[in-house]
Structure formats: structure tokens, C-alpha cells
C-alpha atoms as a PDB file:
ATOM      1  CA  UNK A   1      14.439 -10.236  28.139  1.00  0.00           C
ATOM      2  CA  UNK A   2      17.481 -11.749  28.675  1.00  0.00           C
ATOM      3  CA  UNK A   3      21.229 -10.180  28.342  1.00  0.00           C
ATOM      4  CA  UNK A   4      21.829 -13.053  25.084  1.00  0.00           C
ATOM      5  CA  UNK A   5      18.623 -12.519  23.476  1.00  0.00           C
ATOM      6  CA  UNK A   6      18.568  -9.224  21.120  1.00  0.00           C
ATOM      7  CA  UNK A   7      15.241  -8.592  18.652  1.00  0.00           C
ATOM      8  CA  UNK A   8      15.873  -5.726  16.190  1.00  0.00           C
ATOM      9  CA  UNK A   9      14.171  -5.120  12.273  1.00  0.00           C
ATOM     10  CA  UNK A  10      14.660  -7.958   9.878  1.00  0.00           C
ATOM     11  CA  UNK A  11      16.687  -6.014   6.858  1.00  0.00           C
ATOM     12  CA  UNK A  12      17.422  -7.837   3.029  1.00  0.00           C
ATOM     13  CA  UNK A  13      20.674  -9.051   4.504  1.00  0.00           C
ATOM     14  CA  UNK A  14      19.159 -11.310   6.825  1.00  0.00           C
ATOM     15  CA  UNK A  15      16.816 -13.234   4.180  1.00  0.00           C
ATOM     16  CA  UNK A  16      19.811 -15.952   3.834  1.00  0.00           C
ATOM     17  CA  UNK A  17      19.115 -17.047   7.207  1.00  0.00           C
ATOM     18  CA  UNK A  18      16.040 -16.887   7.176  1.00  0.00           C
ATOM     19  CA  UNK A  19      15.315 -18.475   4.251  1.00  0.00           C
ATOM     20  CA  UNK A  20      17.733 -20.872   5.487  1.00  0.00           C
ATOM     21  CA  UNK A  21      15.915 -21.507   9.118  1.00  0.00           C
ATOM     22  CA  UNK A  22      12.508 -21.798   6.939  1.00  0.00           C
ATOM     23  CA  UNK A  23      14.044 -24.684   5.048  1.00  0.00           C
ATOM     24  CA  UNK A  24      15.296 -26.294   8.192  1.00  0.00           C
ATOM     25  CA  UNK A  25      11.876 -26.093   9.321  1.00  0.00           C
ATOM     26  CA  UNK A  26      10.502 -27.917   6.027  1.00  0.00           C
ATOM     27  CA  UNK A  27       8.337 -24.663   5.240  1.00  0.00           C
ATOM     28  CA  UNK A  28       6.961 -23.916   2.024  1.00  0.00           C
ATOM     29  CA  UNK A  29       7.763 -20.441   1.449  1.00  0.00           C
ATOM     30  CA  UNK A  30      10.463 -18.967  -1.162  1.00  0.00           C
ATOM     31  CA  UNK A  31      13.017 -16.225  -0.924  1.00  0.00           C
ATOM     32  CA  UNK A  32      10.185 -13.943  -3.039  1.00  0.00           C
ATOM     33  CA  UNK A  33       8.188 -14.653  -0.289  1.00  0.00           C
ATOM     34  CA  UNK A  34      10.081 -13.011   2.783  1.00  0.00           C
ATOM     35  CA  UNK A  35      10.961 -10.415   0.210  1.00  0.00           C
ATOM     36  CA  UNK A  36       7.034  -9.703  -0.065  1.00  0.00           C
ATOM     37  CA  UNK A  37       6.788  -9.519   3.645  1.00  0.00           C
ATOM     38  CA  UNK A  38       9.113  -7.600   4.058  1.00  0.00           C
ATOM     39  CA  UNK A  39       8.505  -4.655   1.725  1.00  0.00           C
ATOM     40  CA  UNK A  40       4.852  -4.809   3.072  1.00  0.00           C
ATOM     41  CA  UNK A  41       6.028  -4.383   6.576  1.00  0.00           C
ATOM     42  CA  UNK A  42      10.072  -3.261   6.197  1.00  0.00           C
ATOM     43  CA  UNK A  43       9.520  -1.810  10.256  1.00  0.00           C
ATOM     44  CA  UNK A  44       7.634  -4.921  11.308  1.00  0.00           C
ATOM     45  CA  UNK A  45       9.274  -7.809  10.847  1.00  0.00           C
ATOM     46  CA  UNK A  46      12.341  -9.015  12.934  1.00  0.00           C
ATOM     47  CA  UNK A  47      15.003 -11.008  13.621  1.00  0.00           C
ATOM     48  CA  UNK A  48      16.191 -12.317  17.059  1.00  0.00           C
ATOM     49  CA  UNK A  49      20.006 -13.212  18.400  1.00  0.00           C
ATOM     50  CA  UNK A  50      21.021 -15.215  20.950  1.00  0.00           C
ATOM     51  CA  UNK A  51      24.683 -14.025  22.338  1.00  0.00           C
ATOM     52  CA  UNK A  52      25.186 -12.105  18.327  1.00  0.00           C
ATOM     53  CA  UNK A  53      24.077 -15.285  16.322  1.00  0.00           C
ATOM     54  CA  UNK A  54      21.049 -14.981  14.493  1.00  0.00           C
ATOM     55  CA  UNK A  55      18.167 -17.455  15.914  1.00  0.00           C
ATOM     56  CA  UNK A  56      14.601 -16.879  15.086  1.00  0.00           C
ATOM     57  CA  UNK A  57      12.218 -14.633  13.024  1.00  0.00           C
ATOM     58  CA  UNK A  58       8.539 -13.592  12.658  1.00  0.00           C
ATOM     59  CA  UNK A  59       7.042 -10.943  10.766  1.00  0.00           C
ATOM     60  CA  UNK A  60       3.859  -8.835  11.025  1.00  0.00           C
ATOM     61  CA  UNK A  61       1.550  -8.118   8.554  1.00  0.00           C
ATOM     62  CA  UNK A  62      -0.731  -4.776   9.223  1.00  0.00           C
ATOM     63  CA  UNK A  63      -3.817  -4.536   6.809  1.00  0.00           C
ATOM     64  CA  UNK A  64      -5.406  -1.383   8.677  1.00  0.00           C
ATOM     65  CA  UNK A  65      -5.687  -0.259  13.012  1.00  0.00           C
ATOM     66  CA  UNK A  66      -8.875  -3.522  11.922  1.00  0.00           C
ATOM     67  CA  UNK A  67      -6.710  -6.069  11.568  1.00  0.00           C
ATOM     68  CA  UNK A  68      -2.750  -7.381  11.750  1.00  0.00           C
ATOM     69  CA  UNK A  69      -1.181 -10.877  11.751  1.00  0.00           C
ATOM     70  CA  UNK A  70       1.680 -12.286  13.067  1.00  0.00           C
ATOM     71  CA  UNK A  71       3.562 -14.603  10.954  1.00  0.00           C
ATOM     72  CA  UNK A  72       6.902 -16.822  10.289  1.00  0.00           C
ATOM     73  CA  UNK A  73       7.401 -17.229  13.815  1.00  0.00           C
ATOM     74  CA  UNK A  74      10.906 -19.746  13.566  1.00  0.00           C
ATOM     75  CA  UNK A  75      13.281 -20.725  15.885  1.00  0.00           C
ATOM     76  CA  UNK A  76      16.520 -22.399  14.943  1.00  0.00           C
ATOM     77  CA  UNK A  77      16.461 -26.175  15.865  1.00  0.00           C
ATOM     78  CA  UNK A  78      19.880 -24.995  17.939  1.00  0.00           C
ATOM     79  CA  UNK A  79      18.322 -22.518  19.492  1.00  0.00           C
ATOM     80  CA  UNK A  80      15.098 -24.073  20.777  1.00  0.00           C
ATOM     81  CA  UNK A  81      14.149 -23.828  24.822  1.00  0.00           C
ATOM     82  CA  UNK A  82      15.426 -20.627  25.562  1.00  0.00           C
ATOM     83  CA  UNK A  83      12.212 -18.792  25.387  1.00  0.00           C
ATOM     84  CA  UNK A  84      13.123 -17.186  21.684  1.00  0.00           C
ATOM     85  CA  UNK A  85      10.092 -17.864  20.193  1.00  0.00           C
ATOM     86  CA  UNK A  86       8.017 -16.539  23.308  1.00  0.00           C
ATOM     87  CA  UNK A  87       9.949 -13.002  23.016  1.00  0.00           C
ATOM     88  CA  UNK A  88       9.662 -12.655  19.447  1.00  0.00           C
ATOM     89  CA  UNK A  89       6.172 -13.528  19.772  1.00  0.00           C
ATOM     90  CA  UNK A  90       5.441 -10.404  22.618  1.00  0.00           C
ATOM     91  CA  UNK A  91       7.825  -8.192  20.366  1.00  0.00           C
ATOM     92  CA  UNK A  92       5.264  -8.494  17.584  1.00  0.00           C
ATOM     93  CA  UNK A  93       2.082  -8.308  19.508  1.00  0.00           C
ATOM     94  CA  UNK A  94       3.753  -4.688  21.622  1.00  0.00           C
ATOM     95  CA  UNK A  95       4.908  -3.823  18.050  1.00  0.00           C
ATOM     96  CA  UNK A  96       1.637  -4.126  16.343  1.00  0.00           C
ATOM     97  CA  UNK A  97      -0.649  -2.304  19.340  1.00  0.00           C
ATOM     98  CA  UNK A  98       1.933   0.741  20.135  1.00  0.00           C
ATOM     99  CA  UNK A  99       1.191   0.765  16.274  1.00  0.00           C
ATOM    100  CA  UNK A 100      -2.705   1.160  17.466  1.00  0.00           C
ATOM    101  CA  UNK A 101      -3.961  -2.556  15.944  1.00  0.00           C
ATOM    102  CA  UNK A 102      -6.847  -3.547  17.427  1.00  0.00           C
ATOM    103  CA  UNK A 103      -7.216  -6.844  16.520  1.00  0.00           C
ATOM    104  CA  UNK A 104      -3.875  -9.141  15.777  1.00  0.00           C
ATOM    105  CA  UNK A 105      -4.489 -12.900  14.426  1.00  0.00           C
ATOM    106  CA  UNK A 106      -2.549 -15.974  13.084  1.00  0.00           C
ATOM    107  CA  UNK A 107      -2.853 -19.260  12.453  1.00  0.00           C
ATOM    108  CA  UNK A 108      -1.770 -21.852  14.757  1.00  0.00           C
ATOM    109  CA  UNK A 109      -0.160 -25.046  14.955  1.00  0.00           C
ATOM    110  CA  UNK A 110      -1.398 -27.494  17.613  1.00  0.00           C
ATOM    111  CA  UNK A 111       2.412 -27.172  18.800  1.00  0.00           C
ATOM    112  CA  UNK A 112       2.000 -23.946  18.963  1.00  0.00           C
ATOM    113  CA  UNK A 113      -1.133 -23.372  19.947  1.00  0.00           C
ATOM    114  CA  UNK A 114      -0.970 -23.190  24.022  1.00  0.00           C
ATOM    115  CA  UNK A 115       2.029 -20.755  23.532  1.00  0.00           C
ATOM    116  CA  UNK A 116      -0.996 -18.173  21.797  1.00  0.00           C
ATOM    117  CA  UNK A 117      -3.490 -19.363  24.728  1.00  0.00           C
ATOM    118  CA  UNK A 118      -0.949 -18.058  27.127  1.00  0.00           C
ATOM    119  CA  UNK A 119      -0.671 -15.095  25.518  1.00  0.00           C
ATOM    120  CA  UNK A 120      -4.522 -14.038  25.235  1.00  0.00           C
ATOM    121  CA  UNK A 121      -5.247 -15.529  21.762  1.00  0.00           C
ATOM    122  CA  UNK A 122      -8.952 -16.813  21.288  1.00  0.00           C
ATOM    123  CA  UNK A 123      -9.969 -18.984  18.318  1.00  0.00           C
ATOM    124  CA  UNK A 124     -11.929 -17.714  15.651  1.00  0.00           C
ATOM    125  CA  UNK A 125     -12.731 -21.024  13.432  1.00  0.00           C
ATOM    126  CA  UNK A 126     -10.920 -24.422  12.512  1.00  0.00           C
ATOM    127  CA  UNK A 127      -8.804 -25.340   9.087  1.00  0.00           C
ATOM    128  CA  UNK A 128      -6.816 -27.440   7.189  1.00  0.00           C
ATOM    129  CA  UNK A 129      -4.223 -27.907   5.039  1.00  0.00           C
ATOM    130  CA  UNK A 130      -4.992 -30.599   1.811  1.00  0.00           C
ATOM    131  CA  UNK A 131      -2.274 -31.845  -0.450  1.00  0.00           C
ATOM    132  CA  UNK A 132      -2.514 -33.352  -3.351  1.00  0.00           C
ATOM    133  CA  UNK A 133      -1.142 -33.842  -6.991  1.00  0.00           C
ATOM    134  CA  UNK A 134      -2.598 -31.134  -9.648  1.00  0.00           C
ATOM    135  CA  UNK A 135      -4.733 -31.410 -12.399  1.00  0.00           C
ATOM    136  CA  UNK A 136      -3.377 -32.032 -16.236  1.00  0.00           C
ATOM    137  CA  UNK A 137      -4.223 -29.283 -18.225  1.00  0.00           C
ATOM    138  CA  UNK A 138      -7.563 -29.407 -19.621  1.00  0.00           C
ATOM    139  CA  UNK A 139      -7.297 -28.717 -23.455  1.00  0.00           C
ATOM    140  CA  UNK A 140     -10.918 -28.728 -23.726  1.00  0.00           C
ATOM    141  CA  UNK A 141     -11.919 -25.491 -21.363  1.00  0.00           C
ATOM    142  CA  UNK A 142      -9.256 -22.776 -21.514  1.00  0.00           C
ATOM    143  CA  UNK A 143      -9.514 -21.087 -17.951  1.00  0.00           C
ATOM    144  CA  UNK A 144     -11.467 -17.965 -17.604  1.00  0.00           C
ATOM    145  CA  UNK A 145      -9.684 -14.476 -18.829  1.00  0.00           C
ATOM    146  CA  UNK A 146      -7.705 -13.180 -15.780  1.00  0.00           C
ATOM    147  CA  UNK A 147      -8.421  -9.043 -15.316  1.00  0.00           C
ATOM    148  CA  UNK A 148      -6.958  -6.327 -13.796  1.00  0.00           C
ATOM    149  CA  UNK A 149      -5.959  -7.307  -9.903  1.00  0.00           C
ATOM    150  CA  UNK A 150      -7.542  -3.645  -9.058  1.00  0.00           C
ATOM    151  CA  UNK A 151     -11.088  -5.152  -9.978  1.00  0.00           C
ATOM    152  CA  UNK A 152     -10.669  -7.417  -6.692  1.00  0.00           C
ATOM    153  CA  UNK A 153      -9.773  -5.026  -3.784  1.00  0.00           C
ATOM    154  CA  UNK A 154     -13.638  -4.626  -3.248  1.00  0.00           C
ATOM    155  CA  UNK A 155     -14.581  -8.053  -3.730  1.00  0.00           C
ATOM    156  CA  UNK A 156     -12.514  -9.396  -1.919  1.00  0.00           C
ATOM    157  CA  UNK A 157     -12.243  -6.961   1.112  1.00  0.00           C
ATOM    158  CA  UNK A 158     -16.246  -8.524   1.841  1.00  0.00           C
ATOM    159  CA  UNK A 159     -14.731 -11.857   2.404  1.00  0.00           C
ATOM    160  CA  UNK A 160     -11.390 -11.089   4.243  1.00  0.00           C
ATOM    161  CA  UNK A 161     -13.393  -7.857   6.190  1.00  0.00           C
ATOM    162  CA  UNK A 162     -10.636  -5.686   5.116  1.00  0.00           C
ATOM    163  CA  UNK A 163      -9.191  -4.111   2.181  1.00  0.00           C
ATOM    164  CA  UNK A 164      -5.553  -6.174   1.577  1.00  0.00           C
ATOM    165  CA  UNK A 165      -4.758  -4.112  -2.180  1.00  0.00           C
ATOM    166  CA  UNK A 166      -1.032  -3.883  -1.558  1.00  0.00           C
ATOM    167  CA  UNK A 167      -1.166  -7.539  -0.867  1.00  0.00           C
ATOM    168  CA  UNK A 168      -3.219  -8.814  -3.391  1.00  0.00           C
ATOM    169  CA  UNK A 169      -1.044  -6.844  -5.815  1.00  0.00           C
ATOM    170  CA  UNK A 170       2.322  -8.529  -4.894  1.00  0.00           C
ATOM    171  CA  UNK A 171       0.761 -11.666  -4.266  1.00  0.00           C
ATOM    172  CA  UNK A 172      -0.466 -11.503  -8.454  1.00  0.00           C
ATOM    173  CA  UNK A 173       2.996 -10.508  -8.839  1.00  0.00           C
ATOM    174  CA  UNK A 174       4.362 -14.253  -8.168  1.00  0.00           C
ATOM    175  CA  UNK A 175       0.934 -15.646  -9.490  1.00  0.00           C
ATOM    176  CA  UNK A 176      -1.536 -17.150 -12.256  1.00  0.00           C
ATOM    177  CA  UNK A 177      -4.328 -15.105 -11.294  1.00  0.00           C
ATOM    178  CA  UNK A 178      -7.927 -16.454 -12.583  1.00  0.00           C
ATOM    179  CA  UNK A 179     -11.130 -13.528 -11.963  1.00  0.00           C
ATOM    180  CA  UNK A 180     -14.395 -15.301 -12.701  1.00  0.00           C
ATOM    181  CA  UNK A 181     -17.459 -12.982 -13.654  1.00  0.00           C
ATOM    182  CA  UNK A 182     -20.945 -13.507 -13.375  1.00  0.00           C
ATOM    183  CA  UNK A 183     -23.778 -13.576 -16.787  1.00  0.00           C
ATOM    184  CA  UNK A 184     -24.156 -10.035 -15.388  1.00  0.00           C
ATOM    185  CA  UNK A 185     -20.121  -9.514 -15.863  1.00  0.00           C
ATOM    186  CA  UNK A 186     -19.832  -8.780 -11.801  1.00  0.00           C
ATOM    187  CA  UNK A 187     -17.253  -9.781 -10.064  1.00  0.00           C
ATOM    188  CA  UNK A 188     -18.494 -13.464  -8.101  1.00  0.00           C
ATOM    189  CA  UNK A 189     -14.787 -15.063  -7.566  1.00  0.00           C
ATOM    190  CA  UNK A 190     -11.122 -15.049  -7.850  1.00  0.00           C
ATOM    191  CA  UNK A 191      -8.052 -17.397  -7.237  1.00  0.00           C
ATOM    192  CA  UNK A 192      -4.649 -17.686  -7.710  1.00  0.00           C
ATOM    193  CA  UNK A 193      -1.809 -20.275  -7.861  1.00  0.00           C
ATOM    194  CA  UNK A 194       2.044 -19.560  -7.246  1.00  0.00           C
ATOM    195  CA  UNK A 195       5.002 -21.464  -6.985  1.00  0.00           C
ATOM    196  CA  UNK A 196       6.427 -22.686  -3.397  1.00  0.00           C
ATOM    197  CA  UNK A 197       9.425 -24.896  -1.911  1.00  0.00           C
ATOM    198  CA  UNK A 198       7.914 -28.103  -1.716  1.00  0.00           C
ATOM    199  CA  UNK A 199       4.815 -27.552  -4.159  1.00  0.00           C
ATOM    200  CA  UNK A 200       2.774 -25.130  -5.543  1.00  0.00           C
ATOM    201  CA  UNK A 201       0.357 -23.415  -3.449  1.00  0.00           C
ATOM    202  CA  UNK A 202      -3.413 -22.656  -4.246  1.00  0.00           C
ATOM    203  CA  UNK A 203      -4.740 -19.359  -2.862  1.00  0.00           C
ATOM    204  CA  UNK A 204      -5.848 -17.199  -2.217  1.00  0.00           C
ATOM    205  CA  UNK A 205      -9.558 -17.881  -3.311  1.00  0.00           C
ATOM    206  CA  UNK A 206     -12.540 -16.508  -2.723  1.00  0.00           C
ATOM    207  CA  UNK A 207     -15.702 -17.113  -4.117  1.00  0.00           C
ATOM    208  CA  UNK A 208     -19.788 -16.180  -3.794  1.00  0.00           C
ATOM    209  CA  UNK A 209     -21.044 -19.726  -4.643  1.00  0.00           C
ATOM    210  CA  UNK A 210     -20.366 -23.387  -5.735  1.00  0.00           C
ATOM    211  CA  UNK A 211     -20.236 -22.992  -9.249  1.00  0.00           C
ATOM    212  CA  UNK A 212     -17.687 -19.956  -9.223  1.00  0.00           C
ATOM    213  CA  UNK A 213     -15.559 -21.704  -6.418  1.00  0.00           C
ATOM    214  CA  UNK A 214     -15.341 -24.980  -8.754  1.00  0.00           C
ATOM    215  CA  UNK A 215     -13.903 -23.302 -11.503  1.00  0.00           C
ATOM    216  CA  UNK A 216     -11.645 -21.241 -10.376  1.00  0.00           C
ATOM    217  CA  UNK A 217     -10.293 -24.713  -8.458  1.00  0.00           C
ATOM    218  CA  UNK A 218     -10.478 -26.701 -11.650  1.00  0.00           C
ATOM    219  CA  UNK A 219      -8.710 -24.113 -13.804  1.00  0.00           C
ATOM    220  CA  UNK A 220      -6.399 -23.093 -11.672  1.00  0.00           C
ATOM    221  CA  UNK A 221      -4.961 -26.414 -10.431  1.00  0.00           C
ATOM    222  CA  UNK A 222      -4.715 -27.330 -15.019  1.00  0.00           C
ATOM    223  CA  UNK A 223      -2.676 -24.646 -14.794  1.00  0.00           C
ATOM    224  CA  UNK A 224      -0.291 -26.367 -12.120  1.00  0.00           C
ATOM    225  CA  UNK A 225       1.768 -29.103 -14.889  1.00  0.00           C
ATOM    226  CA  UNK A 226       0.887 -32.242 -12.338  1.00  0.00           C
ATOM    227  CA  UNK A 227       2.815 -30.816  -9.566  1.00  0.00           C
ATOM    228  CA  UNK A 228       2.107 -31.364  -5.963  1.00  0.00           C
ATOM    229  CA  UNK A 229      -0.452 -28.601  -4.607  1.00  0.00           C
ATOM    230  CA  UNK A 230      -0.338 -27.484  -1.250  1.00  0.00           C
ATOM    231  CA  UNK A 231      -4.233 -25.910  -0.501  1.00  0.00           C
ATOM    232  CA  UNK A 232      -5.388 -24.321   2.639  1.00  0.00           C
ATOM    233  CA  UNK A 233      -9.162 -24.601   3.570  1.00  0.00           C
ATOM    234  CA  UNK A 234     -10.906 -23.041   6.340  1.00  0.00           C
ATOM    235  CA  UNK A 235     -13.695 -26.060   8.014  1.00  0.00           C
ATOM    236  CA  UNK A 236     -16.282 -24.117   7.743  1.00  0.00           C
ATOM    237  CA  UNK A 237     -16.477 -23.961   3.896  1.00  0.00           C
ATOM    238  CA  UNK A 238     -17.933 -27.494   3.247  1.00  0.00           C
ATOM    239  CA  UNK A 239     -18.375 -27.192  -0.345  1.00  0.00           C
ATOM    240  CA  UNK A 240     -14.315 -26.771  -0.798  1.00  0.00           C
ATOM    241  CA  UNK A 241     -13.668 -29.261   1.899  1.00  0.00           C
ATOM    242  CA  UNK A 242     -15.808 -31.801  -0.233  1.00  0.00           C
ATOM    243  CA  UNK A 243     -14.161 -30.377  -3.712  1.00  0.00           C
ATOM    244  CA  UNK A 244     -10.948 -31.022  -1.939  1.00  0.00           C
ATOM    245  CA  UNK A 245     -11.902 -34.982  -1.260  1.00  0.00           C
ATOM    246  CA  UNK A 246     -13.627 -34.923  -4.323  1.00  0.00           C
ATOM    247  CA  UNK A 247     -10.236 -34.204  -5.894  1.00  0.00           C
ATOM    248  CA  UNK A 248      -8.151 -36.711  -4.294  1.00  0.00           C
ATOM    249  CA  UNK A 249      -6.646 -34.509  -1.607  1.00  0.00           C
ATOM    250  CA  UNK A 250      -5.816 -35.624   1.831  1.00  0.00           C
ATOM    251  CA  UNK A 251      -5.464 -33.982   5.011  1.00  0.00           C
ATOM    252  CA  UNK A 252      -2.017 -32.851   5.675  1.00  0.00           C
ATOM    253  CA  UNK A 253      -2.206 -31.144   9.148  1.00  0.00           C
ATOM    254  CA  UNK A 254      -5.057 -28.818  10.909  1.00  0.00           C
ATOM    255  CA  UNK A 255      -4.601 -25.053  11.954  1.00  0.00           C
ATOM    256  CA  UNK A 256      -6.673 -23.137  14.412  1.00  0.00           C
ATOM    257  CA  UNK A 257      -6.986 -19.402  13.436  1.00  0.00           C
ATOM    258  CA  UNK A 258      -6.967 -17.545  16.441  1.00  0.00           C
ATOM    259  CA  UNK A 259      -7.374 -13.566  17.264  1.00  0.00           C
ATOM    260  CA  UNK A 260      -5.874 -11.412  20.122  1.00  0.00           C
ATOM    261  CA  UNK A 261      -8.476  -8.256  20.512  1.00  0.00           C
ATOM    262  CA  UNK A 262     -12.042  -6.738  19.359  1.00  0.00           C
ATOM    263  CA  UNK A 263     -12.514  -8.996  16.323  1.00  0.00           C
ATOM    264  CA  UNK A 264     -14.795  -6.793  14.842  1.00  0.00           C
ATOM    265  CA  UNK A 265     -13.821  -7.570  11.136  1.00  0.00           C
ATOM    266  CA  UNK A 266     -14.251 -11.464  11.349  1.00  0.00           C
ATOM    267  CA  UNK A 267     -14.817 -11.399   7.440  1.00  0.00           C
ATOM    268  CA  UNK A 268     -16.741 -14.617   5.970  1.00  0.00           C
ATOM    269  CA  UNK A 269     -14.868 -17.754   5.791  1.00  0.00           C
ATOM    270  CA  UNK A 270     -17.604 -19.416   4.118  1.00  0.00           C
ATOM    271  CA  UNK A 271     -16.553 -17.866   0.797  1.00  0.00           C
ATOM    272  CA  UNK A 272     -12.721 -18.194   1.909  1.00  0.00           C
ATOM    273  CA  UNK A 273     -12.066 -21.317  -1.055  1.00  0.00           C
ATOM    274  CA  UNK A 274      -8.254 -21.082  -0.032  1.00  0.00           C
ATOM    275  CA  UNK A 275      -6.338 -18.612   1.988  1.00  0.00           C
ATOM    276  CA  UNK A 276      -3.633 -16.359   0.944  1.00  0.00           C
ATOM    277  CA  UNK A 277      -0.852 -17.974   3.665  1.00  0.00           C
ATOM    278  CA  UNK A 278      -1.254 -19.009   7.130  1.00  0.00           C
ATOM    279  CA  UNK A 279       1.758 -16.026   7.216  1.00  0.00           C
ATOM    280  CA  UNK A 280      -0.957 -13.459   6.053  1.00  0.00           C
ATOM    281  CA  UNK A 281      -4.525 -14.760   6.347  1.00  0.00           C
END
């Protein structure tokens, strides 16, 4: 590393800057966001300073020794080319194995996608990002009941292959959570919708089958007052990549998710409607 690059623990007094670097970036993410990340993970996520000033950030997110993700990973537009990015990206990856992870993922940009080839990262499956106005409300079909968020740790730890509780709970905690039941009053989907930057963003969602997955979409985006919806969708689930068209959303930009490590927990992205953040899986 060199002598004018320092990496040390992202505290609450660095959130102005990075809040400010994510908006310089044209991200999507609030202040409530990093805040979330950061309680989740107060000794994993960091900061990096070139010669003092402060110049890039990521963040980890550890689930269980299963799974981990790397996310946030921003370098000021000033400080580009000196190999920032690369170092905070090693610092999270050394971080998250002395921490005994076995498997670390993300989700990568094409940009940045031959840095994490470099680096050992293998993809795992294709998605995209759809945008898109939301729904007016529909006065006719009042959205399903939401329930307690400790219902879903189960449910949805079959879909995402491990149990995310303390994520799903502040995640509800900045969202309109929908929980859609069965005839047989089991669990069969979820969603939610929360506020970002640049528009509101739809996920995560996961659901058993079409007619669940529809209308926990449909309910959740009346629930959005028109505004612009950001939704991410992994390729593999057809049936929301269709609902998606169906809807009048177009392709924004793709994403490769990619792992580093025994992937032994791959999860099922064909019941992954939306994801939680390309940040956090």
C-alpha cells in the first residue's frame, strides 16, 4: 500500500462524505442507508485517504462464516487512478476471511467487473436493473395486511440461502412492507418498497410462484404515489422480467453477481422478485 493511501473503520462522522461521494457518483442510496450499513457492520466498513483527505469507501456486509458481501465500493472522481478502489477492495476481502467468511459476493458493474476477475471473483448468474414510473393507487384492492417482519426470517432465508433477520428488520424499518399468505395462511411471499435519492426502490421480494410475486409487485408499486421506481431483477426469474416489461419498465443497466469462495449457499434466484440492494444482495 502506498505511504498516501490510509484505510481505517468508517465511523458516523464520515457519513457526510460519503454520502456526499455517493451523490457525486449519481447513486441511489440515502444517509439512512449508510447508517444501516453501518450499524450492521460498525468494524467492517471503511474509509480510505489519500495524503489525510478522505477518498473512497466500501462496506461489508457479513450474514454468517456462509456468506458476506462487499458493497459501496466509491472512489472520489479526484481521486480516481491511484489504485484506491483496488486497496479498498483487498481490505474488505482480507477483512471478511481473517473474519473466517467463506464465501464473499457482490454485484458488479461491467466497469467494474475485470477489477473482481482479477481478484478471483467467479459469476454466479446475470441481472438487471428496470426503471420505471409507479403505479396509482388502486382504490379498488387495498394491498394485503403486512405482519410481523419475524414471520419472514425462515421464508426468506430458503431463497437468499441464509438467514439475513437483522437485515430484514432494519430494512422494514425504512419500508412499506407487504407479507402475502397462502388459502392455507403460510407464508408464500413478501416485498417491500422504501424511499431512495433518485426514486423509490422495490425490494427486496421474494416469492414461491406467479400469482404471489404479482401481487406483492402490483400492491406495492400503488403504494409508490407515481414516483419513479428503481427495481432490481435477477435474469433468471422470467416471470418478473416479463412483469417488469409488462409494466412499462425499461432496462436501465445490467449487473453480474459474482462470488469469491465455496458458494455453497447459492440460494434460489428464481424466487428472488427483487433484491434487497446490489450493496447487500
Amino acid at each position: 500500500m502506498s505511504d498516501s493511501l490510509k484505510i481505517r473503520t468508517l465511523t458516523e462522522a464520515d457519513l457526510e462524505f460519503a454520502d456526499a461521494v455517493r451523490g457525486l457518483a449519481g447513486w441511489n442510496q440515502l444517509p439512512g442507508d449508510w447508517l444501516r450499513l453501518l450499524r450492521h457492520d460498525p468494524d467492517g466498513c471503511f474509509i480510505a485517504e489519500w495524503n489525510g483527505q478522505p477518498a473512497g469507501t466500501a462496506t461489508t456486509t457479513t450474514y454468517s462464516n456462509d456468506l458476506a458481501w462487499i458493497g459501496m465500493v466509491i472512489v472520489h472522481p479526484d481521486m480516481r487512478r491511484r489504485g484506491i478502489g483496488n486497496a479498498l477492495l483487498e481490505h474488505c476481502i482480507e477483512h471478511l476471511q481473517q473474519n473466517g467468511a467463506r464465501c464473499i459476493k457482490l454485484d458488479a458493474t461491467p466497469l467494474g467487473k475485470p477489477v473482481y476477475d482479477q481478484l478471483g471473483f467467479k459469476d454466479e448468474w446475470s441481472l438487471a436493473r428496470w426503471e420505471a414510473d409507479g403505479l396509482a393507487p388502486d382504490s379498488e384492492r387495498p394491498p394485503p395486511a403486512s405482519a410481523d417482519i419475524a414471520q419472514l426470517e425462515n421464508y426468506d432465508a430458503e431463497s437468499f440461502a441464509v438467514n439475513r433477520a437483522r437485515m430484514l428488520h432494519a430494512l422494514a424499518a425504512q419500508s412499506q412492507t407487504i407479507i402475502h399468505a397462502s388459502a392455507a395462511n403460510d407464508i408464500d411471499g413478501y416485498g417491500m418498497l422504501r424511499p431512495g435519492r433518485n426514486a423509490s426502490y422495490l425490494g427486496p421480494i421474494v416469492a414461491d410462484d406467479l400469482a404471489a410475486g404479482r401481487i406483492i409487485v402490483h400492491s406495492l408499486l400503488s403504494l409508490g404515489g407515481g414516483r419513479r421506481i428503481f427495481w432490481d431483477i435477477p435474469d433468471r426469474n422470467t416471470a418478473a422480467v416479463d412483469l417488469a416489461k409488462q409494466l412499462g419498465f425499461t432496462q436501465q443497466r445490467v449487473l453480474t453477481r459474482m462470488y469469491l469462495g465455496e458458494n455453497s449457499k447459492p440460494g434460489i434466484p428464481d424466487n428472488i422478485w427483487a433484491l434487497a440492494a446490489p450493496e447487500i444482495g
